[in-house]
N, C-alpha and C. Protein backbone atom coordinates (compact mmCIF):
# COMPACT_ATOMS: atom_id res chain seq x y z
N UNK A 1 -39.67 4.10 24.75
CA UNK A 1 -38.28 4.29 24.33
C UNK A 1 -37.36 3.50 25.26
N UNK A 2 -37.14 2.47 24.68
CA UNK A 2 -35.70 1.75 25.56
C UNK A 2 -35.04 2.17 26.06
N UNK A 3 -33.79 2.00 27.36
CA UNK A 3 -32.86 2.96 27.36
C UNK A 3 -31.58 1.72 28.04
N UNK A 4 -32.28 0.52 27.77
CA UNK A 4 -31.00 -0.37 27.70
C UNK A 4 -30.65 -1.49 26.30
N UNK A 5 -29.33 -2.34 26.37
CA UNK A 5 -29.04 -2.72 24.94
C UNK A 5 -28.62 -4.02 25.70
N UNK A 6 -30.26 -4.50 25.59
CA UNK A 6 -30.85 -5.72 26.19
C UNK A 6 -31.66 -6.22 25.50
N UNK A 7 -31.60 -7.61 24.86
CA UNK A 7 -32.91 -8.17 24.00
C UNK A 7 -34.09 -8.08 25.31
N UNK A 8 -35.01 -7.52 24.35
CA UNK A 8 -36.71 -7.02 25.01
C UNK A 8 -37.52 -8.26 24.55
N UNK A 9 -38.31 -8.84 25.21
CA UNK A 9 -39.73 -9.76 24.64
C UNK A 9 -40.84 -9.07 24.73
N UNK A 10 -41.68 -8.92 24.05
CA UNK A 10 -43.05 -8.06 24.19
C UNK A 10 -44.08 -9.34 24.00
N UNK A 11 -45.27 -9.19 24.78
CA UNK A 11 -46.15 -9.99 24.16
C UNK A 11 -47.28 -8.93 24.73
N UNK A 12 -48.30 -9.43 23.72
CA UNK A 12 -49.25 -8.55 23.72
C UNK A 12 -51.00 -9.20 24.09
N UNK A 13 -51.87 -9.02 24.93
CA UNK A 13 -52.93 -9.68 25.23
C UNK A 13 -53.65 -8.86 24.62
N UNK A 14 -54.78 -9.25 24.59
CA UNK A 14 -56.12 -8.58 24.40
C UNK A 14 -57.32 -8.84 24.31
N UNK A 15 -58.11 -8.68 25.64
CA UNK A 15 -59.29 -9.24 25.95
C UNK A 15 -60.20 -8.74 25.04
N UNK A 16 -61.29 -9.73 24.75
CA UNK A 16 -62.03 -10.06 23.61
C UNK A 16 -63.45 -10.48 24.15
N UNK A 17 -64.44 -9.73 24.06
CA UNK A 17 -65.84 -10.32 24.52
C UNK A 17 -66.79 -11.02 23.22
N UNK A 18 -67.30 -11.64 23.20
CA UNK A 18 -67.88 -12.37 22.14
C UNK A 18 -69.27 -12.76 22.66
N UNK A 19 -70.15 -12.98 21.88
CA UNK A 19 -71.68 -12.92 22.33
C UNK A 19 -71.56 -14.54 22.31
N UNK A 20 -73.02 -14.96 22.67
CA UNK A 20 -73.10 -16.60 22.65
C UNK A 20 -74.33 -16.26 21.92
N UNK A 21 -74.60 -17.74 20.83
CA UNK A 21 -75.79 -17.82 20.27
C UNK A 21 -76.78 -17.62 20.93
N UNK A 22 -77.75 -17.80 20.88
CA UNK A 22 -79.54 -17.63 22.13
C UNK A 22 -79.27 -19.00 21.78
N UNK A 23 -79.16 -19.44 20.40
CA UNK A 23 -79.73 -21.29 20.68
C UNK A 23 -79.32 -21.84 21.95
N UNK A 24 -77.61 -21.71 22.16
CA UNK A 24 -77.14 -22.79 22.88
C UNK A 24 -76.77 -22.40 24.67
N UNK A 25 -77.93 -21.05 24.72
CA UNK A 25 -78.09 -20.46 26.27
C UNK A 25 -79.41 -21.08 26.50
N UNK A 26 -79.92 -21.74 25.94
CA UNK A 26 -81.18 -22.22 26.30
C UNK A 26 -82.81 -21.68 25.93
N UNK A 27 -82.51 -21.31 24.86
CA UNK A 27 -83.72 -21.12 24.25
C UNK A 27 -83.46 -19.82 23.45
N UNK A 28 -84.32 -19.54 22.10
CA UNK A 28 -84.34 -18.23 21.30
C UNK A 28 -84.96 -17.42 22.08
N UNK A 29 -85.64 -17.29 23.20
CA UNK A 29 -86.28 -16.34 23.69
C UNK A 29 -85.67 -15.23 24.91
N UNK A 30 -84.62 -16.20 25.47
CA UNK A 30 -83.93 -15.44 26.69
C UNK A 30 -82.33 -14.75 25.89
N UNK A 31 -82.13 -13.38 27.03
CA UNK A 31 -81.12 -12.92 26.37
C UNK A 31 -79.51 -13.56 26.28
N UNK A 32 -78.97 -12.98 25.17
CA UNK A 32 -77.27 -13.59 25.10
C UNK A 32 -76.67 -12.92 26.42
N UNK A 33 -75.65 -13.80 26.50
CA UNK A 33 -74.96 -13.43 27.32
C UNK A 33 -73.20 -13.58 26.41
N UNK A 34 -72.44 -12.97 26.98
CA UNK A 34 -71.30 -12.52 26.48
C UNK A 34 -70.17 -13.12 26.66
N UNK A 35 -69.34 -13.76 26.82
CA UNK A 35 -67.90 -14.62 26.81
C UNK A 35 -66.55 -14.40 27.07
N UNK A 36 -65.85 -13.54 27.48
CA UNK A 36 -64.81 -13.42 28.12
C UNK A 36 -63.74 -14.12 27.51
N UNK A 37 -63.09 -13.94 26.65
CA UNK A 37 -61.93 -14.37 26.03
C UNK A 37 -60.72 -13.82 26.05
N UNK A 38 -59.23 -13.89 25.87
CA UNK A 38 -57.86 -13.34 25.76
C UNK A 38 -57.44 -13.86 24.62
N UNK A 39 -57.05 -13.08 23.74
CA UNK A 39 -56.19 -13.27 22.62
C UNK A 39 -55.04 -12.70 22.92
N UNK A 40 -54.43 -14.02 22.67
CA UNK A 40 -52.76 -13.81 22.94
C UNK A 40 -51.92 -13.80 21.40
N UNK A 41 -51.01 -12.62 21.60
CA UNK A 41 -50.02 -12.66 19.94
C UNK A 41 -48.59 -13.55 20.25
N UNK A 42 -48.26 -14.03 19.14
CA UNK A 42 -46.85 -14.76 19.73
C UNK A 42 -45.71 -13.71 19.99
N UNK A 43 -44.91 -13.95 20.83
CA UNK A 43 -44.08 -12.71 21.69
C UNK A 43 -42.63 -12.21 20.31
N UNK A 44 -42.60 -11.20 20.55
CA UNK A 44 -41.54 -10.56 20.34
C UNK A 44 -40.62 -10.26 20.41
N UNK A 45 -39.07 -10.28 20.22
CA UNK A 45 -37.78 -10.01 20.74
C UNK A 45 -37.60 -8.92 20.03
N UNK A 46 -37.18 -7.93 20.65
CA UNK A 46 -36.59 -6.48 20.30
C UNK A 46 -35.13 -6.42 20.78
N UNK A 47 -34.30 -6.12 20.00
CA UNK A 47 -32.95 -6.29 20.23
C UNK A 47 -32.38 -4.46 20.69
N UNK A 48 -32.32 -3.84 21.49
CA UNK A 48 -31.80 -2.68 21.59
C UNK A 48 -30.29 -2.43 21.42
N UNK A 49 -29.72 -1.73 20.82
CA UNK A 49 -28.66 -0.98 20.81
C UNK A 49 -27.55 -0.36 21.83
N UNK A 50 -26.69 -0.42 21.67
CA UNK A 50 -26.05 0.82 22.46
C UNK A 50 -25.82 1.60 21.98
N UNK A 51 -25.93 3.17 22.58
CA UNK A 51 -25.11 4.65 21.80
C UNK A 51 -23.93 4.34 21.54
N UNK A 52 -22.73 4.94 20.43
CA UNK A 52 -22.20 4.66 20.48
C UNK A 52 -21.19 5.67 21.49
N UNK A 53 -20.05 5.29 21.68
CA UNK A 53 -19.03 5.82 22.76
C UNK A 53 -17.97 6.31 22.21
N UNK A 54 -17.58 7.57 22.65
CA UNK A 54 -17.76 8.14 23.86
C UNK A 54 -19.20 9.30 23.42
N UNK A 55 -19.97 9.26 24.01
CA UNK A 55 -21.28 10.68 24.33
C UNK A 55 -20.57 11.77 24.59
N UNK A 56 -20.58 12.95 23.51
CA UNK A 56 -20.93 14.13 23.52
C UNK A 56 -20.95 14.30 24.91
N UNK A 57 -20.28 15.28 25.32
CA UNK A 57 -20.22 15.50 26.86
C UNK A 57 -21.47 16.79 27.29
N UNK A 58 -22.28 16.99 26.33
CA UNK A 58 -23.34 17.71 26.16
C UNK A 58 -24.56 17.03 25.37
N UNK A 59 -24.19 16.08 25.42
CA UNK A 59 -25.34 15.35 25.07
C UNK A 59 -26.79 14.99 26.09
N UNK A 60 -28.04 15.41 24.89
CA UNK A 60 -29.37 15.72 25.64
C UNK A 60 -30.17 14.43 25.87
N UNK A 61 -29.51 13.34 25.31
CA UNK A 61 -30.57 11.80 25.30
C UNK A 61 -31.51 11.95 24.51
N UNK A 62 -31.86 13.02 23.47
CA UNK A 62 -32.57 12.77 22.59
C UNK A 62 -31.84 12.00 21.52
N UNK A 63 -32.91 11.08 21.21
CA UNK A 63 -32.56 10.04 20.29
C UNK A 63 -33.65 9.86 19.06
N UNK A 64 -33.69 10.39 18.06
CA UNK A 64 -34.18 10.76 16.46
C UNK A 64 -33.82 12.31 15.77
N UNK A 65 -34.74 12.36 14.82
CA UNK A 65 -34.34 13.51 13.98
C UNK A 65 -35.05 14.89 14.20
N UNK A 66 -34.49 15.79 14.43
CA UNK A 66 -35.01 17.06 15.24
C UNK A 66 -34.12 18.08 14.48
N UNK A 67 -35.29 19.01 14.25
CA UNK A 67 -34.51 20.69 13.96
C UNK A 67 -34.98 22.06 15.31
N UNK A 68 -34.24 22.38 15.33
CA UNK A 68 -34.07 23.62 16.34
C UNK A 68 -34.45 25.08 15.92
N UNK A 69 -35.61 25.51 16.02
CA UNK A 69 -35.68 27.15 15.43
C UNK A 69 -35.91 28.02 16.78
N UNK A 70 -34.74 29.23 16.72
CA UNK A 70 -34.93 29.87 17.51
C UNK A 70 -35.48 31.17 17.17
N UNK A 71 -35.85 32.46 18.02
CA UNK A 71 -36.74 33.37 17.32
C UNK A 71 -37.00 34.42 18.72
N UNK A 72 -37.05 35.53 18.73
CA UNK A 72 -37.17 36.54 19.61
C UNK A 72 -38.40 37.77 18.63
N UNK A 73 -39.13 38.00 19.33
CA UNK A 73 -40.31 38.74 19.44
C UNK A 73 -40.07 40.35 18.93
N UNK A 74 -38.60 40.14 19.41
CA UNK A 74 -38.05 41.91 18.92
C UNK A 74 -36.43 41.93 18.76
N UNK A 75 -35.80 42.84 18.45
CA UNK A 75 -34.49 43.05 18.29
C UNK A 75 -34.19 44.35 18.90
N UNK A 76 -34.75 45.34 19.54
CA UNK A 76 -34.85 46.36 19.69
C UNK A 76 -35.73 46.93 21.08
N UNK A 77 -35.84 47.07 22.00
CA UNK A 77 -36.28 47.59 23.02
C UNK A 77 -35.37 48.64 24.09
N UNK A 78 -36.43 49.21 25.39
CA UNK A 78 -36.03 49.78 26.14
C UNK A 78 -35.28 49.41 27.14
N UNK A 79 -34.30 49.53 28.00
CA UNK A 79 -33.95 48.74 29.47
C UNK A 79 -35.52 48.88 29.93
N UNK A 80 -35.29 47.39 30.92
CA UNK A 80 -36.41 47.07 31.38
C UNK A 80 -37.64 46.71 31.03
N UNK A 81 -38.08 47.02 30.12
CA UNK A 81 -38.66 46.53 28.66
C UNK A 81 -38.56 44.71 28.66
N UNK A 82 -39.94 44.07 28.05
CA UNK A 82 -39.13 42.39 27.96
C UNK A 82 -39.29 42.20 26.60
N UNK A 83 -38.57 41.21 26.36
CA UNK A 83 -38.78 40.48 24.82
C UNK A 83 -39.09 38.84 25.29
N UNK A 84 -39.24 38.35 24.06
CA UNK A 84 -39.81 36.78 24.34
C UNK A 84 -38.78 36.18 23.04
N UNK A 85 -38.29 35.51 23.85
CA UNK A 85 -37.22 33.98 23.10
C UNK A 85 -38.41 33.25 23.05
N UNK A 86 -38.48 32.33 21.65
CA UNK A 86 -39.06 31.32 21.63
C UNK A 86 -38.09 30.19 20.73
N UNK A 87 -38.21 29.22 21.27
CA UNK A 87 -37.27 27.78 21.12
C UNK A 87 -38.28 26.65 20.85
N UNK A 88 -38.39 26.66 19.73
CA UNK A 88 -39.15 25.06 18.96
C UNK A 88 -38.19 24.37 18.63
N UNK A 89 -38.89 22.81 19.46
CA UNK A 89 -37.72 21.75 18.72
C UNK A 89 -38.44 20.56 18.12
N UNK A 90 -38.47 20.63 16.95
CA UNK A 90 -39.37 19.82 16.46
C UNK A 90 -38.71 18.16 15.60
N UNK A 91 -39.50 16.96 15.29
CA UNK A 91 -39.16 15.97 14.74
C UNK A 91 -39.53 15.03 15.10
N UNK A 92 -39.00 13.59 15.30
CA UNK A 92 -39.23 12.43 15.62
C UNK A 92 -38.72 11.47 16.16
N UNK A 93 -38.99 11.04 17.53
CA UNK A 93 -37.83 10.61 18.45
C UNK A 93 -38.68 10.63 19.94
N UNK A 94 -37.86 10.88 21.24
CA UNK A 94 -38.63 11.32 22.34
C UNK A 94 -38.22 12.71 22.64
N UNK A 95 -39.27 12.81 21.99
CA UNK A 95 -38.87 14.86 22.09
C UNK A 95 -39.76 14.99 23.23
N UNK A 96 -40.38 14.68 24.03
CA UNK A 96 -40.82 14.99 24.93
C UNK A 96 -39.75 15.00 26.38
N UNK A 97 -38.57 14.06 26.32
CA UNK A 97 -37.37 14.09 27.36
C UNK A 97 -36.85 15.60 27.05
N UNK A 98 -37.08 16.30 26.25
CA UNK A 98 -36.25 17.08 25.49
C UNK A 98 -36.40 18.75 27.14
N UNK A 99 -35.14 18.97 27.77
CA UNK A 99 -35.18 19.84 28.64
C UNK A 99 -34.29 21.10 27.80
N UNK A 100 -34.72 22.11 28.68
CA UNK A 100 -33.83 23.64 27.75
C UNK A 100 -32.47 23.37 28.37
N UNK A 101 -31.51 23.22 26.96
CA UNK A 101 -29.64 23.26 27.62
C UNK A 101 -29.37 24.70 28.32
N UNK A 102 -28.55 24.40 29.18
CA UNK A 102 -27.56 25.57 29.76
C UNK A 102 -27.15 26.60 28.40
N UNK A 103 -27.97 27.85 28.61
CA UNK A 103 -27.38 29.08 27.35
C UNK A 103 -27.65 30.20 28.45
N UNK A 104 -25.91 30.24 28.16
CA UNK A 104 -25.25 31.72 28.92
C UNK A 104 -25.67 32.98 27.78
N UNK A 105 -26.42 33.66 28.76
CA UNK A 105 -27.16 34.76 28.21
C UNK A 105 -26.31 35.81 28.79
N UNK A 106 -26.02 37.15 28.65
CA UNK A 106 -25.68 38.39 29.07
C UNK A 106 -26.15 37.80 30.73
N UNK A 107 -25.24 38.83 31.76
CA UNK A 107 -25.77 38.47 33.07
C UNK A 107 -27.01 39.80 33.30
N UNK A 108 -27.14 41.48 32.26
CA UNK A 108 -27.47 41.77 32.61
C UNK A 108 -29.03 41.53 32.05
N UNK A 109 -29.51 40.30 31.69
CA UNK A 109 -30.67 40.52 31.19
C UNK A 109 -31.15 39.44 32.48
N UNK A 110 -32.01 39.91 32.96
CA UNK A 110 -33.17 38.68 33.96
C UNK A 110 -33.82 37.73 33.18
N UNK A 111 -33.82 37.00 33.35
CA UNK A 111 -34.67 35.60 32.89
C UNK A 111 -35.97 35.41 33.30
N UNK A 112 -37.06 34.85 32.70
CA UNK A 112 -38.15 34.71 33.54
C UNK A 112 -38.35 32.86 32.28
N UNK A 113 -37.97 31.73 32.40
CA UNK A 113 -38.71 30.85 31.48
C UNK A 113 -40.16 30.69 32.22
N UNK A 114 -41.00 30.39 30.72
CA UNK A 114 -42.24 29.62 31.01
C UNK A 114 -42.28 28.13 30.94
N UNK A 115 -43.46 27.93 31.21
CA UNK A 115 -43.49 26.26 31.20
C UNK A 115 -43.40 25.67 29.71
N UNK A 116 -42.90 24.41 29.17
CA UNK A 116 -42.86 24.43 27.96
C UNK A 116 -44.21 23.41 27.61
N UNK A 117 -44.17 23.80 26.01
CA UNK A 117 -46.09 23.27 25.08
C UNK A 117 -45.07 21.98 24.56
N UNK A 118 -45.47 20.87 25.12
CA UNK A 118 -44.78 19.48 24.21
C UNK A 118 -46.43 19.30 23.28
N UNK A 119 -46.60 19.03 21.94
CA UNK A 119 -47.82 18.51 21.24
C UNK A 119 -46.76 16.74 20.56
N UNK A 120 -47.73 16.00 20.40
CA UNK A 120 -47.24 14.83 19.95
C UNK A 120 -47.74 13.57 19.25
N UNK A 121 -47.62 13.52 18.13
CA UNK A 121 -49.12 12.56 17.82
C UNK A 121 -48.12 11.05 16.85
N UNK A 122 -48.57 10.16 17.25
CA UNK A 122 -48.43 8.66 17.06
C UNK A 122 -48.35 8.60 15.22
N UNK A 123 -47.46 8.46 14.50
CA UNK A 123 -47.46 7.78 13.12
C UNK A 123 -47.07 6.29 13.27
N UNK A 124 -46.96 5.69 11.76
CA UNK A 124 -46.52 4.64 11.48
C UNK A 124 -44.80 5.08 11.47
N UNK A 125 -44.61 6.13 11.14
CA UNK A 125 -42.70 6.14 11.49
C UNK A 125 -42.50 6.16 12.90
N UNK A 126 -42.91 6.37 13.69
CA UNK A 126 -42.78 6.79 15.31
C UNK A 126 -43.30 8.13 15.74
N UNK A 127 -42.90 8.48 16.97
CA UNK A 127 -43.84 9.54 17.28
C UNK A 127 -42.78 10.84 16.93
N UNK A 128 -43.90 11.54 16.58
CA UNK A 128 -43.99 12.77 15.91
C UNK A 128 -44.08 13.70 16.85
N UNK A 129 -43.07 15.23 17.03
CA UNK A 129 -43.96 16.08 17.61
C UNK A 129 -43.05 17.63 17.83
N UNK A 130 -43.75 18.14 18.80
CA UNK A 130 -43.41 19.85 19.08
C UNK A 130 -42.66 20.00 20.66
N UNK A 131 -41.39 20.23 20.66
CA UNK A 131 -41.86 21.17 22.20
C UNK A 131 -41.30 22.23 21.96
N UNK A 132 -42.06 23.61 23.14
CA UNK A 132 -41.65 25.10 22.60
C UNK A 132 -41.59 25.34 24.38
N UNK A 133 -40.27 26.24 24.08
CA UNK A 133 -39.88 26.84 25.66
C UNK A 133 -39.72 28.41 24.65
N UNK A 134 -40.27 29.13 25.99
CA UNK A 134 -40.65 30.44 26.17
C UNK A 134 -39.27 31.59 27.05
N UNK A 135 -38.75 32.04 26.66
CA UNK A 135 -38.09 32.51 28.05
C UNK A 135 -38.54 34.00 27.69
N UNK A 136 -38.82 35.11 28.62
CA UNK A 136 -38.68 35.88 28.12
C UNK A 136 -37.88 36.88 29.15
N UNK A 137 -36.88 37.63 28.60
CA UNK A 137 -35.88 38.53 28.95
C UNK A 137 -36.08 40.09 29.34
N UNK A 138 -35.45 40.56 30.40
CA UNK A 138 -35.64 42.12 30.71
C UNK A 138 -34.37 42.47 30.92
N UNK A 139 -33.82 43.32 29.78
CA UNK A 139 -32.27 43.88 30.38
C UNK A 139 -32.62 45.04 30.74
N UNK A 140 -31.26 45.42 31.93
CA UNK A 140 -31.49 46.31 33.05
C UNK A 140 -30.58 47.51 32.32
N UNK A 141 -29.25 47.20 31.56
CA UNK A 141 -28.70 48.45 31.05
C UNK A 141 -28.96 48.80 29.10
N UNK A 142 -28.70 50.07 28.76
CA UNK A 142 -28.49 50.02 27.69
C UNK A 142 -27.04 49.59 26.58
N UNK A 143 -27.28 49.28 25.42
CA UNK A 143 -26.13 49.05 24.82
C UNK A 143 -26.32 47.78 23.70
N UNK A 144 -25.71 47.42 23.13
CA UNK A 144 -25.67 46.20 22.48
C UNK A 144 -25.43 45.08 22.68
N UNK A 145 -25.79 43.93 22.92
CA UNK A 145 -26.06 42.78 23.35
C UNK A 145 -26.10 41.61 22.50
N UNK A 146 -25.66 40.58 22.45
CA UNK A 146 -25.43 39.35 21.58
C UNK A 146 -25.92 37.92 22.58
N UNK A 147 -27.47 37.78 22.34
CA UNK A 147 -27.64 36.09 22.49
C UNK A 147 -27.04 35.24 22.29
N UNK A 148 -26.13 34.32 22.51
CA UNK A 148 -25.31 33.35 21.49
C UNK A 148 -26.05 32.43 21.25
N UNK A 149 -25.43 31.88 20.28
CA UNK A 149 -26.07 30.68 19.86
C UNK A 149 -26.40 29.35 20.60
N UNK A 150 -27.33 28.95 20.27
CA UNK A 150 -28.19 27.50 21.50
C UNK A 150 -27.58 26.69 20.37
N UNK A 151 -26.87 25.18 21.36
CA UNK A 151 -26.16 24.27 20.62
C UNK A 151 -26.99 23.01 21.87
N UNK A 152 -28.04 22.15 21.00
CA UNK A 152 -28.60 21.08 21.39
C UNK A 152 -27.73 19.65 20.51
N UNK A 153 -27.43 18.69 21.64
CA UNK A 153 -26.63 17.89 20.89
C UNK A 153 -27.69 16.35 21.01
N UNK A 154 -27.50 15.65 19.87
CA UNK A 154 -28.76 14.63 19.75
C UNK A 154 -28.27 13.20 18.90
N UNK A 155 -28.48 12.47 18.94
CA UNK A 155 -28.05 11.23 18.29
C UNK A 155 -29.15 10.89 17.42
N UNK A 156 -28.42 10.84 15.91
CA UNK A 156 -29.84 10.17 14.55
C UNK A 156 -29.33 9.01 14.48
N UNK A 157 -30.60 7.85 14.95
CA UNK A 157 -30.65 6.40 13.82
C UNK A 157 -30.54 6.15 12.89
N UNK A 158 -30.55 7.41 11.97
CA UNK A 158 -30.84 7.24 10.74
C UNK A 158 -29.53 7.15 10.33
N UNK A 159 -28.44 8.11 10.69
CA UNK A 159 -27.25 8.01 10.12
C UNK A 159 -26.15 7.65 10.81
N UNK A 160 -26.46 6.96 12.19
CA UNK A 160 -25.93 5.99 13.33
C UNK A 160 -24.75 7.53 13.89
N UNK A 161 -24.76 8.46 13.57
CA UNK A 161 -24.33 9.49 14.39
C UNK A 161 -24.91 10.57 15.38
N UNK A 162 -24.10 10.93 16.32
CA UNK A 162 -24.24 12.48 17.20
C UNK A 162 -24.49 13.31 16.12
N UNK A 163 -25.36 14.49 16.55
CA UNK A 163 -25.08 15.70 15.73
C UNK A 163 -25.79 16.90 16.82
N UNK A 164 -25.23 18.25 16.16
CA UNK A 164 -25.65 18.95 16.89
C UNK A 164 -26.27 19.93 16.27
N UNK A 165 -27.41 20.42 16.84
CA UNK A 165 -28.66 21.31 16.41
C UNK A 165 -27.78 22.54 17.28
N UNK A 166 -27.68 23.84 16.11
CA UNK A 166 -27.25 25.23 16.74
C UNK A 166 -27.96 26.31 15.86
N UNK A 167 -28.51 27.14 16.95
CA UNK A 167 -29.03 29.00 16.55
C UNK A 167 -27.86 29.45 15.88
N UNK A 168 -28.33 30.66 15.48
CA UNK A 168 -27.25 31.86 14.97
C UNK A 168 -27.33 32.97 16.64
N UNK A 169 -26.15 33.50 16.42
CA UNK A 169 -26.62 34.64 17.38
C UNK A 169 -27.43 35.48 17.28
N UNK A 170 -27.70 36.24 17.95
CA UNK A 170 -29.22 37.05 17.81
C UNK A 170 -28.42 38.09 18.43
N UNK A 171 -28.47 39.83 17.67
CA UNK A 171 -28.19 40.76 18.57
C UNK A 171 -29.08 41.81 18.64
N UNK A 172 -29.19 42.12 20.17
CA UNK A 172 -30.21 43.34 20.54
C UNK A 172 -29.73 44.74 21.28
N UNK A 173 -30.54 45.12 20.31
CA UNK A 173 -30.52 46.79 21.00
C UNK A 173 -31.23 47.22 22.21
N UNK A 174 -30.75 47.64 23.06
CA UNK A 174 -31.23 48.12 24.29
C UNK A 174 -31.06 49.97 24.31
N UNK A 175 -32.35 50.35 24.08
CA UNK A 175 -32.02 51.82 24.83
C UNK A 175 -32.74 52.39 25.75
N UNK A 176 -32.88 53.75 26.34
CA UNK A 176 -32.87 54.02 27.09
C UNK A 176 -31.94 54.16 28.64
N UNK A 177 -32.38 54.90 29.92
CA UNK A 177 -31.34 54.65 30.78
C UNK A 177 -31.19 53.61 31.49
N UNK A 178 -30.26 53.54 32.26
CA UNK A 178 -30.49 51.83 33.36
C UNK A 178 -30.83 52.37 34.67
N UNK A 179 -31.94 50.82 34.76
CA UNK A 179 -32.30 50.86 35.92
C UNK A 179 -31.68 50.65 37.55
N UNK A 180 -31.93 51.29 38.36
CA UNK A 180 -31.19 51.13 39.27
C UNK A 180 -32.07 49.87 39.94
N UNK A 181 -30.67 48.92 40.45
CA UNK A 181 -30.27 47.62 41.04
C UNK A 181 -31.91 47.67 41.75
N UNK A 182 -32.26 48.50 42.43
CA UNK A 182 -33.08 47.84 43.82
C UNK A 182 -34.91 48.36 43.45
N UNK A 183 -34.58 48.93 42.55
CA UNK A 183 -36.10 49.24 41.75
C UNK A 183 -36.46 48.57 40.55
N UNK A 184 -35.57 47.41 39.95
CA UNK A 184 -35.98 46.40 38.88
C UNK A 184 -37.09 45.52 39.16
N UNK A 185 -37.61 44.94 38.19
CA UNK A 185 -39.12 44.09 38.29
C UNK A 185 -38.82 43.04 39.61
N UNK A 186 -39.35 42.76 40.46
CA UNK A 186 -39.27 41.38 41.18
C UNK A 186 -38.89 40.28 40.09
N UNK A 187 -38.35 39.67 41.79
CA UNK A 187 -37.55 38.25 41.33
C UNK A 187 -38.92 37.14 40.96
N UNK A 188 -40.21 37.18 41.60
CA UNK A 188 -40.77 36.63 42.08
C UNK A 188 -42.46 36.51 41.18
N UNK A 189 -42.32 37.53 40.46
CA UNK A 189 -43.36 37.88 39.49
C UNK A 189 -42.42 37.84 37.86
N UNK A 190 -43.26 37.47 37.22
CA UNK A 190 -42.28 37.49 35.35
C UNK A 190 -43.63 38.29 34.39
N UNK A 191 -42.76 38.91 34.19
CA UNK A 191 -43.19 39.51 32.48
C UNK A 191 -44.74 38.89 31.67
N UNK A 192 -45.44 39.06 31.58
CA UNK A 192 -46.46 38.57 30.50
C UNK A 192 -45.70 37.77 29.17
N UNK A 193 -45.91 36.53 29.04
CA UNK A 193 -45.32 36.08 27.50
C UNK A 193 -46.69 35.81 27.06
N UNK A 194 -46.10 36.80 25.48
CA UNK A 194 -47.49 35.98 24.46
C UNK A 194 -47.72 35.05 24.12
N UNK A 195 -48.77 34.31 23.63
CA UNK A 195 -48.68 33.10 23.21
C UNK A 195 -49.23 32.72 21.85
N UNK A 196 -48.92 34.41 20.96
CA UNK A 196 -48.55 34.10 19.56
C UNK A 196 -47.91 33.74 19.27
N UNK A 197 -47.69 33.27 17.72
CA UNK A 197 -46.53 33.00 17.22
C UNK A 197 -45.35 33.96 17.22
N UNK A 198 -44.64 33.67 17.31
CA UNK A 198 -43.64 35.15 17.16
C UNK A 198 -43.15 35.41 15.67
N UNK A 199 -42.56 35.97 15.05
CA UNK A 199 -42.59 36.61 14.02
C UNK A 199 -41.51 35.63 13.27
N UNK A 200 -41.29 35.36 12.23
CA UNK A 200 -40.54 34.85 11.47
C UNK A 200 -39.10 35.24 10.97
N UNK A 201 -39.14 36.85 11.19
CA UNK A 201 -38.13 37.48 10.14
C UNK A 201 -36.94 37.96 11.47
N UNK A 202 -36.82 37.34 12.86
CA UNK A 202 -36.39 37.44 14.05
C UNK A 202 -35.25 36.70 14.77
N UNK A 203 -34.36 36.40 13.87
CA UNK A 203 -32.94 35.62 14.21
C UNK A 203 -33.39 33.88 13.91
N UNK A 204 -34.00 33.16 13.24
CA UNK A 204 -34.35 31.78 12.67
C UNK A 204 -33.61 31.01 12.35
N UNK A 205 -33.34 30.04 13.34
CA UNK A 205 -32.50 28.98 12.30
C UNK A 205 -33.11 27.61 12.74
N UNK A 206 -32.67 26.68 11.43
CA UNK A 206 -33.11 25.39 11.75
C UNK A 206 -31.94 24.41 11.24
N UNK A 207 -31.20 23.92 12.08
CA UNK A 207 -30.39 22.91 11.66
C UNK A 207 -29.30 21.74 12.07
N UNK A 208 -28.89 21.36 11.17
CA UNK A 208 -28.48 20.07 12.20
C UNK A 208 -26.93 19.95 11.05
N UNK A 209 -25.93 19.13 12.19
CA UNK A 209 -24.99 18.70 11.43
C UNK A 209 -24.11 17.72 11.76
């Protein structure tokens, strides 16, 4: 993936071994020996682009077409209790640059993210692929609670614009009592996240605009 709007030259080698007849090694009886060749392609100019200006002042440097589904494991738990956010961002582009944006969550829920699953496989349109970030959450009081919505901002080739990928809010129930400040889970240990799928019918959105 380029990241300047600079004509590129590519040329491409590719070493090539080739057998030799037996005739002309000196007799049908002794073995071939092999040849060492480079095939060279004639070079390439790739002309890169610039974004256009001014960038989204939240803009992620992803550059192709991507949808955003977000999704939580539950809607409903105890204080102290965890749930699991899961964040797929899927499409075609370098989704692998792709880092989790700044989302102001409630202060009273603890955070624990996991490491994120990038999968990615090579087409004839460009590369294809998955990444999924995990966070999963422990709120400390009871009451009602509102995730807001995750707003990923991304630039399509396709339609030479910015756009931005956004969740719906997600709201959760917390009951039970709250925990006191100095007996909550360590800072230092996190929650078990599953590494099922999480459920479908769990705050979902996918979209772009």
């Amino acid at each position: 993936f380029p990241s300047h709007d600079i004509p590129t030259e590519i040329n491409l080698a590719i070493p090539k071994t080739s057998p030799i007849d037996p005739f002309f090694s000196g007799g049908l009886f002794q073995s071939q020996r092999n040849e060492a060749k480079t095939v060279r392609t004639a070079s390439v100019t790739v002309t890169v682009s610039p974004l256009p200006t001014p960038e989204p002042l939240d803009f992620s440097n992803l550059v192709g077409t991507f949808a955003l589904a977000v999704q939580t494991d539950r809607t409903t738990l105890d204080a102290n209790q965890s749930l699991t956010v899961t964040l797929d961002l899927t499409g075609r582009g370098n989704i692998a640059d792709a880092i989790l944006p700044t989302w102001n969550l409630p202060s009273s829920f603890k955070q624990y993210p996991d490491q994120p699953e990038t999968t990615t496989e090579k087409t004839s349109s460009g590369l294809h692929g998955k990444k999924r970030f995990r966070i999963a959450l422990v709120p400390q009081h009871p009451g009602v609670f509102t995730l807001p919505p995750l707003t990923l901002s991304t630039f399509n080739p396709e339609t030479g614009a910015y756009e931005t990928l956004s969740s719906q809010a997600i709201d959760i129930t917390v009951t039970g009592i709250a925990q006191p400040s100095n007996t909550g889970p360590s800072s230092t240990s996190s929650p078990s996240i599953g590494t099922q799928n999480p459920p479908s019918s769990s705050g979902t959105i996918v979209t772009g605009k």
